[in-house]
C-alpha atoms as a PDB file:
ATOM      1  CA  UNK A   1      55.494  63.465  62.343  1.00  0.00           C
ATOM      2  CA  UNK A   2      58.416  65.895  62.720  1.00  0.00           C
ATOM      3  CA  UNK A   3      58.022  69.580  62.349  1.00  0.00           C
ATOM      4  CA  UNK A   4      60.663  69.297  59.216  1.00  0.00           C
ATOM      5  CA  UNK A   5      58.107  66.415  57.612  1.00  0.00           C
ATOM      6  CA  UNK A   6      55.293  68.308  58.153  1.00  0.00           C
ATOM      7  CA  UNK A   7      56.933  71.514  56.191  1.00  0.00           C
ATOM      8  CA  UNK A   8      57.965  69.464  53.500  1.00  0.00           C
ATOM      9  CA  UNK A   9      54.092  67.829  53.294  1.00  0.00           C
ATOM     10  CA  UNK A  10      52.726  71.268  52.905  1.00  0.00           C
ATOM     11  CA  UNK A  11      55.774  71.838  50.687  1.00  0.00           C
ATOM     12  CA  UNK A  12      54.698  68.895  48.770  1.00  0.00           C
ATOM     13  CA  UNK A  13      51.096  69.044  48.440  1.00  0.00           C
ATOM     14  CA  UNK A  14      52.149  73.053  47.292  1.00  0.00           C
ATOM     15  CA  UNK A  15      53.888  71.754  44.146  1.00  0.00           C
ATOM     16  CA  UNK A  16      51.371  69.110  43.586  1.00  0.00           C
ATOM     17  CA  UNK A  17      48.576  71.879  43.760  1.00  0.00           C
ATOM     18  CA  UNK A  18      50.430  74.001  40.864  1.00  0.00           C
ATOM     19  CA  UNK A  19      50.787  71.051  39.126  1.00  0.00           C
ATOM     20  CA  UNK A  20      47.161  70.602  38.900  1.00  0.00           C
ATOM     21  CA  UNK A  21      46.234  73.925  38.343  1.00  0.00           C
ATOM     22  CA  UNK A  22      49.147  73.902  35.740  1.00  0.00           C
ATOM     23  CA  UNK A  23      47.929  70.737  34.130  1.00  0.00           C
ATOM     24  CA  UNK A  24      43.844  72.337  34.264  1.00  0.00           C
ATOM     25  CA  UNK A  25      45.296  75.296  32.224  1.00  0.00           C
ATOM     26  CA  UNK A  26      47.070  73.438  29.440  1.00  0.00           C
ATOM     27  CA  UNK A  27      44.067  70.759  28.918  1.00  0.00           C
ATOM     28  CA  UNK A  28      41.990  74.122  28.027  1.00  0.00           C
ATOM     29  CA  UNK A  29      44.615  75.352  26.197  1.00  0.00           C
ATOM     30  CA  UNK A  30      44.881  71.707  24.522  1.00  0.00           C
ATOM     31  CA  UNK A  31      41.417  71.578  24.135  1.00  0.00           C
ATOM     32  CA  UNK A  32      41.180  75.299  22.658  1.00  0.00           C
ATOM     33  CA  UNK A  33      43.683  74.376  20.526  1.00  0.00           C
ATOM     34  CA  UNK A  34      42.274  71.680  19.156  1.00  0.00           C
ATOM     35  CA  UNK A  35      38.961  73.463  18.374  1.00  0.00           C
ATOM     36  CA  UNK A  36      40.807  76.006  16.587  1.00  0.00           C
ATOM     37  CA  UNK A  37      42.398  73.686  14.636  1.00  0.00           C
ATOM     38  CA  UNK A  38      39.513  71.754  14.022  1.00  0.00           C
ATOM     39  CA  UNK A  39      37.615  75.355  12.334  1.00  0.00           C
ATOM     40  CA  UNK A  40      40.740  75.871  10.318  1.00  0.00           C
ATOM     41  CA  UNK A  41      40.410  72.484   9.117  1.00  0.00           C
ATOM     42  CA  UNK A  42      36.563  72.857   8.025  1.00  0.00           C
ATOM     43  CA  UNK A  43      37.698  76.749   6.597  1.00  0.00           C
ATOM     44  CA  UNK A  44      40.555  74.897   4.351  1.00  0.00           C
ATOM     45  CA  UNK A  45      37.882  72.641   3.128  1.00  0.00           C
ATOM     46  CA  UNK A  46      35.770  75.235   2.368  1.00  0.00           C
ATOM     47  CA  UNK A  47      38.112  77.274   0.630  1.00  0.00           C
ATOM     48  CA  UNK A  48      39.298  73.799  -1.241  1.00  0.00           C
ATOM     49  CA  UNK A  49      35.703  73.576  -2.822  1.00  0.00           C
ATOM     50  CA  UNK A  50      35.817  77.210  -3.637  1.00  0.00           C
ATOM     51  CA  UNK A  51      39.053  76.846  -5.647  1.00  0.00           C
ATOM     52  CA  UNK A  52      37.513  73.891  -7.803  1.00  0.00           C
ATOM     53  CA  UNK A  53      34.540  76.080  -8.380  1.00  0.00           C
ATOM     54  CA  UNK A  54      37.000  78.869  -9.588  1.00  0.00           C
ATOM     55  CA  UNK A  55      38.956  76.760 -11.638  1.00  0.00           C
ATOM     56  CA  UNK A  56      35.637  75.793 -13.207  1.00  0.00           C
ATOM     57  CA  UNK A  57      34.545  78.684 -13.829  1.00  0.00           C
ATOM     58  CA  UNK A  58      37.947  79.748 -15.247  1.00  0.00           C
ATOM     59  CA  UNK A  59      37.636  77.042 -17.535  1.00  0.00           C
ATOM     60  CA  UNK A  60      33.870  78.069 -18.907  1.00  0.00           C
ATOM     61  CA  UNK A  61      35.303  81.185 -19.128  1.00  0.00           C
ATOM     62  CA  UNK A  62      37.906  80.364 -21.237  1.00  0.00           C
ATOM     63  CA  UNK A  63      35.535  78.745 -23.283  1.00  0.00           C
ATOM     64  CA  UNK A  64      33.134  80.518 -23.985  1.00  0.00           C
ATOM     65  CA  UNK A  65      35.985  83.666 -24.827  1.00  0.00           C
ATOM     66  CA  UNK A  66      37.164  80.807 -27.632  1.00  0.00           C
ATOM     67  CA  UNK A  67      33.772  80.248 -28.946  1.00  0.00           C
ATOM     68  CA  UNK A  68      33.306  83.867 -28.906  1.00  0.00           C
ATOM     69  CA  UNK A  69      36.008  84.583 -30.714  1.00  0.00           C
ATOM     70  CA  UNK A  70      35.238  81.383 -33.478  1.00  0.00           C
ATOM     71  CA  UNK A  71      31.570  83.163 -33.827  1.00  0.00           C
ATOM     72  CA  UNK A  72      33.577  86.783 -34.441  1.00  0.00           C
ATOM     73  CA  UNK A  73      35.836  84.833 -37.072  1.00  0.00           C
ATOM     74  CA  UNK A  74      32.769  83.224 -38.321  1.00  0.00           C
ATOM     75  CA  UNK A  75      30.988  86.547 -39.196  1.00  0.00           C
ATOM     76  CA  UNK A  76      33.494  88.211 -40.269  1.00  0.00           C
ATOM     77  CA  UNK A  77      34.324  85.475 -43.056  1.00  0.00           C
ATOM     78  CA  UNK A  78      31.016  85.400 -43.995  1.00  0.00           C
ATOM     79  CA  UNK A  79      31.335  89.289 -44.595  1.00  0.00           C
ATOM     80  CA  UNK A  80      34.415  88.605 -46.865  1.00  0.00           C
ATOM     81  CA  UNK A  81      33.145  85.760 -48.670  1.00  0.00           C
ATOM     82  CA  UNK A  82      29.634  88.110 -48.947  1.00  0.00           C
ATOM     83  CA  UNK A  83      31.998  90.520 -50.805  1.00  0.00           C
ATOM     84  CA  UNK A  84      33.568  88.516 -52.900  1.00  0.00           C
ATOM     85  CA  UNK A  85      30.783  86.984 -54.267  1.00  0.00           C
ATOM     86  CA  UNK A  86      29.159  90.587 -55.021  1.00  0.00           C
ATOM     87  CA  UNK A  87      32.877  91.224 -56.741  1.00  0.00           C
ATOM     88  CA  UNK A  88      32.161  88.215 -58.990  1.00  0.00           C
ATOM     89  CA  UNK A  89      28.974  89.062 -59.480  1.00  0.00           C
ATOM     90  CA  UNK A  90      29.981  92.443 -60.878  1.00  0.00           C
ATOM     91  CA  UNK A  91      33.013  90.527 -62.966  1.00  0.00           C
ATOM     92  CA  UNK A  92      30.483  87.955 -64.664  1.00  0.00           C
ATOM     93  CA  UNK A  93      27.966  91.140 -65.333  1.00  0.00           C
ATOM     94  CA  UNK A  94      30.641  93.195 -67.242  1.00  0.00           C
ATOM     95  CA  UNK A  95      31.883  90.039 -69.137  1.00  0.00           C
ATOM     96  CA  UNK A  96      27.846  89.529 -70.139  1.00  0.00           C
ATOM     97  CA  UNK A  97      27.613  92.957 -71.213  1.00  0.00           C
ATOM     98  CA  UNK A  98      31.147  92.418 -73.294  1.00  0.00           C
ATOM     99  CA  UNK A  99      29.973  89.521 -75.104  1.00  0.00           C
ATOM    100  CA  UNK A 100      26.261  91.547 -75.860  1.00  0.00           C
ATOM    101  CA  UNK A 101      28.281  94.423 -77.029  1.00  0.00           C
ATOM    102  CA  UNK A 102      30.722  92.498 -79.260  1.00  0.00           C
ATOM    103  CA  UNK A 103      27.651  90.109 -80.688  1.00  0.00           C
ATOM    104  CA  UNK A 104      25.848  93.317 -81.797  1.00  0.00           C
ATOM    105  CA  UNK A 105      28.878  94.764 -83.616  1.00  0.00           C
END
């Protein structure tokens, strides 16, 4: 083997070195990588689930805020119809004491 050949061996098996050191570094990074995605994956997941529990909550909430509001309307017909009744009440009292007053004239 020539001096030239023998150069362009060590030349050679330079390159082919780097290369493997090159391709070492990017399988970690590959594999780093890949983990990383891999958490992010799990985290979306987890963050999916907690979005459906929100949006059930959201939606008990809401609910309840209508029933609350039905009970509120509720009650507060119930104090109307309360008053009208004791309005009545007072009506059919003065039209009793009319008719005792006129039948004793």
């Amino acid at each position: 083997m020539t001096e030239e050949e023998r150069k362009q061996l060590k030349t050679f098996e330079g390159r082919v070195l780097l290369l493997l050191q090159e391709y070492k570094e990017q399988s970690k990074q590959l594999e780093s990588l890949r983990e990383d995605l891999e958490l992010k994956d799990i985290e979306i997941e987890l963050l999916k689930e907690e979005l459906k529990q929100s949006q059930t909550n959201y939606t008990s909430l809401k609910t309840a805020r209508m029933m609350e509001y039905s009970q509120d309307d509720v009650k507060e017909a119930r104090q109307r119809i309360t008053k009208l009744v004791r309005e009545v009440n007072k009506c059919i009292s003065l039209l009793v004491a009319d008719e005792d007053h006129a039948a004793s004239k």
